[in-house]
Protein backbone atom coordinates (compact mmCIF):
# COMPACT_ATOMS: atom_id res chain seq x y z
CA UNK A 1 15.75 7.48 10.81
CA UNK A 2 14.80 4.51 13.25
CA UNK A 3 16.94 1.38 12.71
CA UNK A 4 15.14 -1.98 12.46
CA UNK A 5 14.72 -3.48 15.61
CA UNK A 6 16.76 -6.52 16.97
CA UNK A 7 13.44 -8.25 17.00
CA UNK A 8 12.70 -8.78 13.86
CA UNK A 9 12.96 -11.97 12.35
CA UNK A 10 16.43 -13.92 12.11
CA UNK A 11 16.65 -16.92 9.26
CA UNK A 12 15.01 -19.00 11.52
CA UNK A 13 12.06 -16.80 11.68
CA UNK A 14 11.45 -15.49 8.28
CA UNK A 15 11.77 -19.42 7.14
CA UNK A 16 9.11 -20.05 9.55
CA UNK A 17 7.13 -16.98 7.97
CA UNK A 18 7.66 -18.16 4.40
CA UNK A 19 8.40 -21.69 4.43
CA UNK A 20 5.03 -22.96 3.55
CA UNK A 21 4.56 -20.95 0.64
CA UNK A 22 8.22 -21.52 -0.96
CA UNK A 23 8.29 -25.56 -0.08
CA UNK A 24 5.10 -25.28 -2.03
CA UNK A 25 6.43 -23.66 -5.11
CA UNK A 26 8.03 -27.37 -6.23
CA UNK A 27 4.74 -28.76 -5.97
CA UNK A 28 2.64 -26.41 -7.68
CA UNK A 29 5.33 -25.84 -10.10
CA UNK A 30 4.22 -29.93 -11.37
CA UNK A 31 0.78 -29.31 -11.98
CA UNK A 32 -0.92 -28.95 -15.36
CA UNK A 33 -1.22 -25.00 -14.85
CA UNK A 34 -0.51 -22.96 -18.93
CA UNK A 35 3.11 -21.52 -18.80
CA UNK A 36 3.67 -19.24 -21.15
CA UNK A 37 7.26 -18.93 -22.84
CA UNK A 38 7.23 -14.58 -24.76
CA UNK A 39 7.72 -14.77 -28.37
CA UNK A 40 11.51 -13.16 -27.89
CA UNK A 41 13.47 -13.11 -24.71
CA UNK A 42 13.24 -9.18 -24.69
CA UNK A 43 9.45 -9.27 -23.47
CA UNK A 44 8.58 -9.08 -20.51
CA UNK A 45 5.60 -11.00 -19.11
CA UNK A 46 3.09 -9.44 -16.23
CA UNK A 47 0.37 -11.72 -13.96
CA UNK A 48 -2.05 -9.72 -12.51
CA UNK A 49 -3.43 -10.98 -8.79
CA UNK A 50 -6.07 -8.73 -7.46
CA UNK A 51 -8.32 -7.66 -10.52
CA UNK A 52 -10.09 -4.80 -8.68
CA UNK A 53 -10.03 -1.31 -9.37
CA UNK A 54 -6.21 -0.37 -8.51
CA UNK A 55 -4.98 -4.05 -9.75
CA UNK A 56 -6.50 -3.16 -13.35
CA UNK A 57 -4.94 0.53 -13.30
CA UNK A 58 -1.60 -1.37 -12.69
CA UNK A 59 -1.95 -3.49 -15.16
CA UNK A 60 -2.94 -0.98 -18.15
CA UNK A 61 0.53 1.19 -16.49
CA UNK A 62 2.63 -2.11 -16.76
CA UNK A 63 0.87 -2.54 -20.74
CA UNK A 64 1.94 1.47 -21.58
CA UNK A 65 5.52 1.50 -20.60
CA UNK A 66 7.46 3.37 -23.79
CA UNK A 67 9.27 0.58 -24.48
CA UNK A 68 6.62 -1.56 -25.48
CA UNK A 69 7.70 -4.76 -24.49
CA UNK A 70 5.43 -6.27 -21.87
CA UNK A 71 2.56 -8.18 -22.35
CA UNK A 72 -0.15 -9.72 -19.49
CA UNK A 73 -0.02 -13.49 -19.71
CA UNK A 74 -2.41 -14.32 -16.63
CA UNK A 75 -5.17 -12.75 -14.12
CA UNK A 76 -6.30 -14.24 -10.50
CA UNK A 77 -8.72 -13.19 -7.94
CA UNK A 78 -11.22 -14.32 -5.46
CA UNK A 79 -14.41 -12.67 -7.41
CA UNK A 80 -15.28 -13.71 -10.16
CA UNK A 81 -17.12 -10.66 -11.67
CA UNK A 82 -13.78 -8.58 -10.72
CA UNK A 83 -12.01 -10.72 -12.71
CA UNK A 84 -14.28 -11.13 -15.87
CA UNK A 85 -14.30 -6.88 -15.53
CA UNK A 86 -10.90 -6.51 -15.47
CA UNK A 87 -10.21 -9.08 -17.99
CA UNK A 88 -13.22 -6.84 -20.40
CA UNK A 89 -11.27 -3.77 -19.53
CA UNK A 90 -7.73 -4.57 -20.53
CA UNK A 91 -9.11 -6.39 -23.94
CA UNK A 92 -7.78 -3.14 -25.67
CA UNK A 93 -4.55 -3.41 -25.46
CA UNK A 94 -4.81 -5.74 -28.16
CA UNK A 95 -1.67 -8.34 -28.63
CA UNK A 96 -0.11 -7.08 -25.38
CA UNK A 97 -2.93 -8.81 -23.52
CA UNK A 98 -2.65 -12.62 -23.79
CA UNK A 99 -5.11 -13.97 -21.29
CA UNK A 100 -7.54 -16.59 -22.31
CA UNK A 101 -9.87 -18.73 -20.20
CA UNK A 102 -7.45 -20.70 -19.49
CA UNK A 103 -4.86 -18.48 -17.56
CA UNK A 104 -7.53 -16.81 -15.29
CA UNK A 105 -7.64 -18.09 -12.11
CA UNK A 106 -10.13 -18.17 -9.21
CA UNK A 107 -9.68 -19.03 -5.92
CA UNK A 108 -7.38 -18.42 -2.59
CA UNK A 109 -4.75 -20.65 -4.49
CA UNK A 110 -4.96 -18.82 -8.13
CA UNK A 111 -1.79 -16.10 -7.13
CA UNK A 112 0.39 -19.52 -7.36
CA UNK A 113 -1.56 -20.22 -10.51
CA UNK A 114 -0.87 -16.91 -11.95
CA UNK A 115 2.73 -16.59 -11.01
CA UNK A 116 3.08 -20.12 -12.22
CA UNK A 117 2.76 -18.91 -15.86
CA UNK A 118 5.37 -17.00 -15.69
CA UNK A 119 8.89 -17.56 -15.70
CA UNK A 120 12.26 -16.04 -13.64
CA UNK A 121 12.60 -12.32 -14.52
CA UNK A 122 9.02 -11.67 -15.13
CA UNK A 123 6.56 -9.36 -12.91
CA UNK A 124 4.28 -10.13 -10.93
CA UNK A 125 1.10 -7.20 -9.49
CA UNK A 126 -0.07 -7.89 -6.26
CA UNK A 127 -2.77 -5.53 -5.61
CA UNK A 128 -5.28 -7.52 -3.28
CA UNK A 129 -6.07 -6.21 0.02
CA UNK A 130 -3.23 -5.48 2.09
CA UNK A 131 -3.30 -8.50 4.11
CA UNK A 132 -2.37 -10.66 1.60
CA UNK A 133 0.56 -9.01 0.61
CA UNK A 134 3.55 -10.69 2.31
CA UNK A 135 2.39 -14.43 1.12
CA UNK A 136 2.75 -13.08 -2.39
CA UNK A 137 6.04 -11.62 -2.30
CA UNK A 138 7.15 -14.70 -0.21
CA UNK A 139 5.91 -16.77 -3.49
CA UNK A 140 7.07 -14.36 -6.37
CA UNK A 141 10.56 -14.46 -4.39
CA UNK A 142 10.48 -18.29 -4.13
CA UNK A 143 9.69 -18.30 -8.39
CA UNK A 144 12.35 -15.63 -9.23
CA UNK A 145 9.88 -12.63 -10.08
CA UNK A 146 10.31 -8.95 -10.26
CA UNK A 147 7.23 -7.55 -8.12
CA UNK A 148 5.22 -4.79 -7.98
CA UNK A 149 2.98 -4.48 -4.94
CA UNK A 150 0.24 -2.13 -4.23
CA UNK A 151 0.18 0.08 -0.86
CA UNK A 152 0.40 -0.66 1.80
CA UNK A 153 2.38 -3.45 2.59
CA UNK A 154 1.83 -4.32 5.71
CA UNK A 155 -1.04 -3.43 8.42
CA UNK A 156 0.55 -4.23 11.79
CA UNK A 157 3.66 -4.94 13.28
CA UNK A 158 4.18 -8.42 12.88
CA UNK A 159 3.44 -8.05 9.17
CA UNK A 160 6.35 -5.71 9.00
CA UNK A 161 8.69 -7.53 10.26
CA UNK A 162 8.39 -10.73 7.66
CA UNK A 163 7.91 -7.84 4.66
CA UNK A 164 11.28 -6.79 5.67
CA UNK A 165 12.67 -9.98 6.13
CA UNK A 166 11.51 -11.06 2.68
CA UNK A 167 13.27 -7.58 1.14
CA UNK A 168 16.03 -8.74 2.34
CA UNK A 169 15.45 -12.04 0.81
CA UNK A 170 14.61 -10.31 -2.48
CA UNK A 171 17.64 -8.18 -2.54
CA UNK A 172 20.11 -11.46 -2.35
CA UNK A 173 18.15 -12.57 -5.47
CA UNK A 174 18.53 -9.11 -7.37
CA UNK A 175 14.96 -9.12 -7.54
CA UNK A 176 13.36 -5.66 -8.94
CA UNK A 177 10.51 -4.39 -6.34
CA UNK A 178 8.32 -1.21 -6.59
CA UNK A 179 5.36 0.09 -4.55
CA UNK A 180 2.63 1.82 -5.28
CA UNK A 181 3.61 5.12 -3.06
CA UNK A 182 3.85 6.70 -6.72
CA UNK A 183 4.64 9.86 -5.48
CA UNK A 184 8.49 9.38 -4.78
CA UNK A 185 8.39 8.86 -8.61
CA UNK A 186 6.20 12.26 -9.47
CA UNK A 187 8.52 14.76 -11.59
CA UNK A 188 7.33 18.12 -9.75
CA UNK A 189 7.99 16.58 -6.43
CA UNK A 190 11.02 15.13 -6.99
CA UNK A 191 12.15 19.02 -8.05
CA UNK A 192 9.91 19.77 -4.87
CA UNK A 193 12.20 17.91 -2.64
CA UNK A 194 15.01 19.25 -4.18
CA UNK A 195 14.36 22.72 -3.71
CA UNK A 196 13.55 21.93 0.04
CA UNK A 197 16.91 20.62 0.53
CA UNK A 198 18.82 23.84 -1.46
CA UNK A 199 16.98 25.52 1.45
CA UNK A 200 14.54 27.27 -0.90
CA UNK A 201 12.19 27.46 2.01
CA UNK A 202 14.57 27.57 4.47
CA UNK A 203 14.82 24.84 7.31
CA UNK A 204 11.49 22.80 8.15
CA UNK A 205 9.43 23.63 10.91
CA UNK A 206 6.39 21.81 10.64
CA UNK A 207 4.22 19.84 7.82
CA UNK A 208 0.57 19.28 7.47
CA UNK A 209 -1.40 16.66 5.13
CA UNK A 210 -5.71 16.08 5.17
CA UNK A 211 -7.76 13.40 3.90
CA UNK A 212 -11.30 14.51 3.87
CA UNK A 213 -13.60 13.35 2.58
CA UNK A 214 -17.46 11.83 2.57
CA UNK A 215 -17.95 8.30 4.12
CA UNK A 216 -15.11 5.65 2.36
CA UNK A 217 -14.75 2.23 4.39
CA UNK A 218 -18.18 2.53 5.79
CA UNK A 219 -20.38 -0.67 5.22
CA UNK A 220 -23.69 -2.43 6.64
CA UNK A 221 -24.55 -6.02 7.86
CA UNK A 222 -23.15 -8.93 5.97
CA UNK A 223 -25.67 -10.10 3.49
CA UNK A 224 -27.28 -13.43 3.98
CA UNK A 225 -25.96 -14.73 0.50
CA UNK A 226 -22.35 -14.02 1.08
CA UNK A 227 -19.79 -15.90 4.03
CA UNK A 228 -18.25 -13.83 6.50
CA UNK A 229 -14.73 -14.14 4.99
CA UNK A 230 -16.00 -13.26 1.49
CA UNK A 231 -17.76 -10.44 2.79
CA UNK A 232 -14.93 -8.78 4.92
CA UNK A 233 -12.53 -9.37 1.70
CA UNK A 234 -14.89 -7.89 -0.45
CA UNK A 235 -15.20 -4.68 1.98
CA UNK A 236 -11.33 -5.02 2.92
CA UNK A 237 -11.12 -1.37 4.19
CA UNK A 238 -13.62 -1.76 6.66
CA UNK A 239 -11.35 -4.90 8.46
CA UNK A 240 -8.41 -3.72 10.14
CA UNK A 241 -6.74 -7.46 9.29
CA UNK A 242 -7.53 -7.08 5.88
CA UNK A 243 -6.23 -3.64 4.99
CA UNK A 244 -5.33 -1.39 8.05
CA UNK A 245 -8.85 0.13 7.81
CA UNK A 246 -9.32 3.93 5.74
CA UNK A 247 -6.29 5.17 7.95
CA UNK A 248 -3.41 2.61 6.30
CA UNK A 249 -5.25 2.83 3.05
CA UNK A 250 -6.08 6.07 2.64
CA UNK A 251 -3.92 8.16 4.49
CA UNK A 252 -0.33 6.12 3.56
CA UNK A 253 0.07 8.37 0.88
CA UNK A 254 0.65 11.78 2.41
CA UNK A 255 1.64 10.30 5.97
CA UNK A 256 4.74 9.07 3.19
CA UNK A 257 5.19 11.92 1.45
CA UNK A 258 5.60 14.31 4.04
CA UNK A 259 7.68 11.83 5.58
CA UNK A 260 9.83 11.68 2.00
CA UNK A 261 9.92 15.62 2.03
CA UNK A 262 11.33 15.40 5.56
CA UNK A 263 13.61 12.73 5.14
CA UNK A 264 12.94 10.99 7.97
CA UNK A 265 10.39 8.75 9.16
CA UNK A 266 8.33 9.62 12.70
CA UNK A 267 9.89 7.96 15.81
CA UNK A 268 6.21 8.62 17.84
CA UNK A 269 2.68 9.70 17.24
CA UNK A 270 0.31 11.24 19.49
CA UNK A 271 -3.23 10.90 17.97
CA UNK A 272 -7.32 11.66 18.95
CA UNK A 273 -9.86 10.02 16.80
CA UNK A 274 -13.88 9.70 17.26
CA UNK A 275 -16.93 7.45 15.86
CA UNK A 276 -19.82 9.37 15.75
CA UNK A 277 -22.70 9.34 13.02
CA UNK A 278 -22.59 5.25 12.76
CA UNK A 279 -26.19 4.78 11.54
CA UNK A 280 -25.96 0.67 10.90
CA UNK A 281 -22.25 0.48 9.97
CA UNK A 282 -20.82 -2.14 11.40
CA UNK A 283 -16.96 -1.25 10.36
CA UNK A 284 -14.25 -0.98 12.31
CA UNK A 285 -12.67 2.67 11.31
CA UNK A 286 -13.54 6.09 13.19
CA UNK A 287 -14.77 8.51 11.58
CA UNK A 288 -11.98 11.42 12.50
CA UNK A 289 -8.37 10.99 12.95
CA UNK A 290 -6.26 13.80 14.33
CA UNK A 291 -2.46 12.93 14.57
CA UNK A 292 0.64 14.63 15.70
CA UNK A 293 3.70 12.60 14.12
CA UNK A 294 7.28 13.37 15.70
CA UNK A 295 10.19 12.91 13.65
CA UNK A 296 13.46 12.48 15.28
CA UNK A 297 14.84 15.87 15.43
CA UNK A 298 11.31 17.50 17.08
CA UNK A 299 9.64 18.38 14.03
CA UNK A 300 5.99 17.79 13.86
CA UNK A 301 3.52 16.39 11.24
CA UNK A 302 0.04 17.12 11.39
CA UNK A 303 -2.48 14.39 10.35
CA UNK A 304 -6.07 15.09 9.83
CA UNK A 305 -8.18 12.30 8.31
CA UNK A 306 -12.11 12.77 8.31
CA UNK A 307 -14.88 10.14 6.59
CA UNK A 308 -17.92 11.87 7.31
CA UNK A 309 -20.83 12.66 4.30
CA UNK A 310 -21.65 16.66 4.26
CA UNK A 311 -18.49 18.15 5.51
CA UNK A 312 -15.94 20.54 4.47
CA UNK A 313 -13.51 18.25 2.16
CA UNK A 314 -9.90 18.37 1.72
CA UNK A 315 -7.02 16.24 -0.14
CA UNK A 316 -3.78 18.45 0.37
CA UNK A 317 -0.40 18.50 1.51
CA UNK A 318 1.83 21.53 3.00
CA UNK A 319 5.54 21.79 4.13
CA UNK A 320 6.39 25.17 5.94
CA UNK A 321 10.25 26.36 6.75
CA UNK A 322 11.90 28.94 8.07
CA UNK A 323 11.50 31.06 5.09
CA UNK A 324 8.54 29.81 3.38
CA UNK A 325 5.91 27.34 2.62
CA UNK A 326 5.51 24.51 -0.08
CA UNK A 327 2.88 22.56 -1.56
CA UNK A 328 3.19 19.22 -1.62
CA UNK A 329 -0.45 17.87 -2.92
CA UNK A 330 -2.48 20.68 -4.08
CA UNK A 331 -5.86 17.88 -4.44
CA UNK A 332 -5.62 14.65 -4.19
CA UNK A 333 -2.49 12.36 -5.84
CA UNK A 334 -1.89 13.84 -9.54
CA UNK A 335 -1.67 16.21 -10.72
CA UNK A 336 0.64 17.63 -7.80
CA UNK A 337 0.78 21.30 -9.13
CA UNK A 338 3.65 21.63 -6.52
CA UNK A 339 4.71 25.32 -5.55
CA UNK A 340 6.70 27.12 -3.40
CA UNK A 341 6.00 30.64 -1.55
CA UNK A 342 7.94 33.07 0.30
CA UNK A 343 5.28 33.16 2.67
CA UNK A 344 3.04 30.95 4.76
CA UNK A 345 0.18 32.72 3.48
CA UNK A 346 1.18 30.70 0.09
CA UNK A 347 -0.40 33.64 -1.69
CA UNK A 348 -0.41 34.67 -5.30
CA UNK A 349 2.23 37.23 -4.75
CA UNK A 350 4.22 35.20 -2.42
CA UNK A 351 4.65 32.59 -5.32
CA UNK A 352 8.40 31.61 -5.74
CA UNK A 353 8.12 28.81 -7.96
CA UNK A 354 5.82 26.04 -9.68
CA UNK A 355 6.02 22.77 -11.50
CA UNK A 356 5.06 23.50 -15.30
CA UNK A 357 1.93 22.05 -16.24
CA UNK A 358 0.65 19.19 -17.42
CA UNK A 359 2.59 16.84 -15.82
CA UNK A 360 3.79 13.42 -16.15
CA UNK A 361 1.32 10.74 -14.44
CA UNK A 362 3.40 9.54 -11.46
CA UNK A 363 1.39 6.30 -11.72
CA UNK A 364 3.02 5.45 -14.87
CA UNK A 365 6.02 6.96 -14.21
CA UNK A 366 6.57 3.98 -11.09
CA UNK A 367 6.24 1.36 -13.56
CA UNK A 368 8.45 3.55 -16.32
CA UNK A 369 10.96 3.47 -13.51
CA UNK A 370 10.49 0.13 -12.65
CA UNK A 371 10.78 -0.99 -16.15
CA UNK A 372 14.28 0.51 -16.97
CA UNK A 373 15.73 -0.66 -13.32
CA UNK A 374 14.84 -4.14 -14.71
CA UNK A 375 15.92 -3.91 -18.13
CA UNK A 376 19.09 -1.95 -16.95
CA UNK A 377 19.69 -3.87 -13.99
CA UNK A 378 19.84 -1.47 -11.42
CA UNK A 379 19.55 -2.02 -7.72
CA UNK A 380 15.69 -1.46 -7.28
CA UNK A 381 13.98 -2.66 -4.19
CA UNK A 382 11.42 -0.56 -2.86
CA UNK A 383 9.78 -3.38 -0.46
CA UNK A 384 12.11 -2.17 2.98
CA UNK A 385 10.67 1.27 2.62
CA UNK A 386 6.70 0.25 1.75
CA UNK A 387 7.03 -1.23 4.69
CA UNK A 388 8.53 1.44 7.30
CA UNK A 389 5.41 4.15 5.40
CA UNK A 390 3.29 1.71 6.49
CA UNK A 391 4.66 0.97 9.86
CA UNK A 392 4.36 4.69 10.41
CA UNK A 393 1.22 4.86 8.83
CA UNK A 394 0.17 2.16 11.58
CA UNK A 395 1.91 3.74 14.71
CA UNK A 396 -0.52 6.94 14.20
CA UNK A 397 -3.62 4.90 13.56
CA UNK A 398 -2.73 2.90 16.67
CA UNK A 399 -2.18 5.52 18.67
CA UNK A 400 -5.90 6.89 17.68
CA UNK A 401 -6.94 3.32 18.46
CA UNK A 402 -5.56 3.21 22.08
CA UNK A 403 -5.88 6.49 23.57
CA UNK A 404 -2.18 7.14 24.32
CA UNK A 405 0.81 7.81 22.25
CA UNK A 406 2.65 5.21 20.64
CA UNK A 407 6.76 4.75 19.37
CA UNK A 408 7.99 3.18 15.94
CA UNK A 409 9.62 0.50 18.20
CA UNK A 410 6.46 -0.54 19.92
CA UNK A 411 4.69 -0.55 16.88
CA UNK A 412 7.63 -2.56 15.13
CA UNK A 413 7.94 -4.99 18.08
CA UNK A 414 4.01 -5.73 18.56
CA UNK A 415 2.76 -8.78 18.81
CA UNK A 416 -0.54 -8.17 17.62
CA UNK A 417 -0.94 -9.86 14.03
CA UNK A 418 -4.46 -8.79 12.86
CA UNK A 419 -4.64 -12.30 10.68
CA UNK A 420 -1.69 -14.83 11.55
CA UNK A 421 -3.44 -17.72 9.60
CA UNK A 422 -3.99 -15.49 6.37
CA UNK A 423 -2.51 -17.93 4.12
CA UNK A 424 -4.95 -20.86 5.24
CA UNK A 425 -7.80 -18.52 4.76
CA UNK A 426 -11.02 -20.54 2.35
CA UNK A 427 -13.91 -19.23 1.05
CA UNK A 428 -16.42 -20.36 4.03
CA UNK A 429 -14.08 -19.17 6.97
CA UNK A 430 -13.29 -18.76 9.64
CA UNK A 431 -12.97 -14.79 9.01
CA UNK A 432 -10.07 -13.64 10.84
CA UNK A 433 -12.55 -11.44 12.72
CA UNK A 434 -15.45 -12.77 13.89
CA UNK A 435 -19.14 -11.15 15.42
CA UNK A 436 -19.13 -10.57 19.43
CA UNK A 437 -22.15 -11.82 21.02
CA UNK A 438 -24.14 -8.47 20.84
CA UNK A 439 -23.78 -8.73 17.02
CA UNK A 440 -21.00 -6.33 16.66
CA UNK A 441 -17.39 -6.65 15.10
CA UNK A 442 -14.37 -5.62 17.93
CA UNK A 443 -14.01 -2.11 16.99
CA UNK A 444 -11.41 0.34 19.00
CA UNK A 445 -12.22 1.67 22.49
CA UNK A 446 -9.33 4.30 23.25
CA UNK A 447 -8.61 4.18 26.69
CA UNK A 448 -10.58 1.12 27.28
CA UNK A 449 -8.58 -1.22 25.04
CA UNK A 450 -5.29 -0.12 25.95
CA UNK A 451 -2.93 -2.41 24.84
CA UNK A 452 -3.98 -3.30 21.11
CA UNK A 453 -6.21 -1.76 18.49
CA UNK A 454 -9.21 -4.66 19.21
């Protein structure tokens, strides 16, 4: 598995990475901002930062551990109508939810807000776009806090390099960290992998994982009522800066799981990838990705990611060896239905074994697991390898992007940071990507644009 390289950050450089937001942790600490103390020392309290969709899934997980003994004490976003939903949503789970008016918070500032509320040993979500994600854990590390961050974790190299500067960081603190690559933590895959290794299958040859599906990360024109950086927040995964585009958001998933399966991560990828049926879309993804991953002993990964409305769909993961053939993802992320064959025809008749169903939600298994390492105190940092998935994740949509094949140490040692001034971002701008002169965002130009993505 590839070693970090000697270029990422010393001291020096992850203070100058994370020094604004921790020498501000003092000062926001004074303000009048609600801090909430939990009723008995045994519960543990949750802020929520990022209110859409995945954020408010997390949040009902982190409410539904067995145990009981977590409540959500404060709620922050950008949007105001993703925060008053998500607040409306997670109303029924009655006294575990503890947020009035006056612990949600709007605004670029309101993660310190949220996280303010809270105090050392709590959890904080952070399931915002992507971009975002380092200047959170650089706070929640700075104020003591167990995290849980949403995938993935970084979108380009220099975004790597601080998120694994700031593991570190968390690590020295005993800090508790999980990601939301809730797979690893998926019963029937965790047997899966076991199997694999007793050789059930015999030695891997080759694995295969496709995302297909019809149009996600697509958008028009920015609407006149909206500004530009609202607007390419709001449709994060059509922004490389903001989220790594529909390749790092979409694809992470399998491009880790494969990689988890193998137990290695890829030390090169060779990739194609097309735009084609654009219509007014003004994103910056392709439409097809086609990616051959190496991992360090020769074996291959093929990638196929496709966005296009009308075609032939497909959410599925496969492992073959030597002697066999496994399922890793039969459609989509749960439930897994993982199997085995003696054959790569993975036929009825070749069927070896399968994981009994219904199976455990792997989404609420991650925070079950997360839960006990806290309680328990066991070492629990999953922020070093969110990072190298989506490092990897990165090198093959890079490699689409550029036209020519691309190494985990290039990718790891780029200086290309799609938004370096994230953490001054305001509501009016400037956007971090901004409209060429014929009206048209930078979008990739393999073989033209060489040398970086845009």
């Amino acid at each position: 598995m590839p070693k970090a390289s000697p270029l990422a950050p010393s001291r020096r450089e992850f203070l100058q990475y994370t020094g604004r937001t921790a020498a501000a942790s003092a000062l926001v600490a004074s303000l009048a901002v609600p801090r909430v103390h939990a009723a008995e020392d045994s519960t543990i309290q949750v802020a929520l930062v990022g209110c859409g969709g995945r954020g408010t899934g997390a949040a009902s997980n982190a409410l539904s551990v067995p145990n009981g003994q977590t409540k959500l004490v404060a709620m922050a976003d950008v949007f105001e109508h993703k925060l008053n939903s998500s607040h409306k949503n997670l109303l029924r789970f009655g006294d575990k939810f503890d947020v009035p008016e006056d612990r949600k918070f709007l605004g670029f500032d309101s993660y310190k807000k949220a996280m303010d509320c809270l105090k050392p040993g709590d959890i904080v979500i952070s399931a915002t776009p992507p971009a975002f994600r380092w200047m959170h854990f650089a706070y929640a590390i700075s104020k003591g806090l167990h995290v849980f961050m949403e995938k993935p974790v970084t979108v380009d190299g220099p975004t790597t390099r601080k998120m694994i500067a700031l593991a570190e960081q968390a690590d020295q603190k005993n800090l508790k960290v999980g990601v939301g690559l809730m797979v690893r933590h998926c019963r029937g895959r965790q047997q899966l992998l076991q199997r694999i290794q007793d050789g059930e299958i015999g030695d891997l040859i080759a694995l295969r994982g496709y995302r297909m599906g019809g149009g996600g990360g697509m958008t028009g024109p920015k609407p006149d009522n909206m500004s530009e950086v609202m607007y390419q927040i709001q449709r994060f995964h059509s922004f490389l800066w903001a989220s790594g585009g529909v390749y790092s958001d979409y694809y992470i998933h399998q491009i880790d799981e494969c990689s988890w399966i193998k137990g290695a991560w890829p030390v090169k990828a060779h990739a194609t990838g097309g735009r084609h049926y654009r219509g007014n879309n003004v994103d910056q993804n392709l439409d097809t990705y086609g990616v051959e991953y190496t991992y360090p002993d020769g074996t291959k990964l093929f990638y196929y990611g496709r966005q296009m409305p009308g075609c032939y769909n497909e959410f599925a993961s496969f492992a073959h060896g030597t002697k066999g053939a496994a399922v890793i993802s039969t459609s989509a992320h749960t439930p897994g239905k993982v199997r085995t064959y003696k054959g790569h025809n993975m036929t009825e008749d070749e069927l070896l074994w399968a994981f009994p169903q219904p199976e455990p939600n792997p989404y609420q298994l991650e925070w079950d697991d997360l839960i006990e390492a806290i309680r328990q105190d066991k070492p629990y940092n999953e922020a070093k390898r969110g990072a190298e998935a989506s490092l990897v994740t990165s090198m093959g949509r890079m490699a689409a992007h550029v036209g020519r094949i691309v190494t985990y140490d290039e990718i790891l040692n780029s200086d290309h940071e799609f938004a370096p001034d994230v953490d001054k971002l305001t509501a009016e701008g400037p956007a971090p990507l901004q409209l060429q002169d014929d009206g048209n965002y930078p979008s990739p130009m393999p073989g033209v644009k060489s040398k970086r993505e845009y």
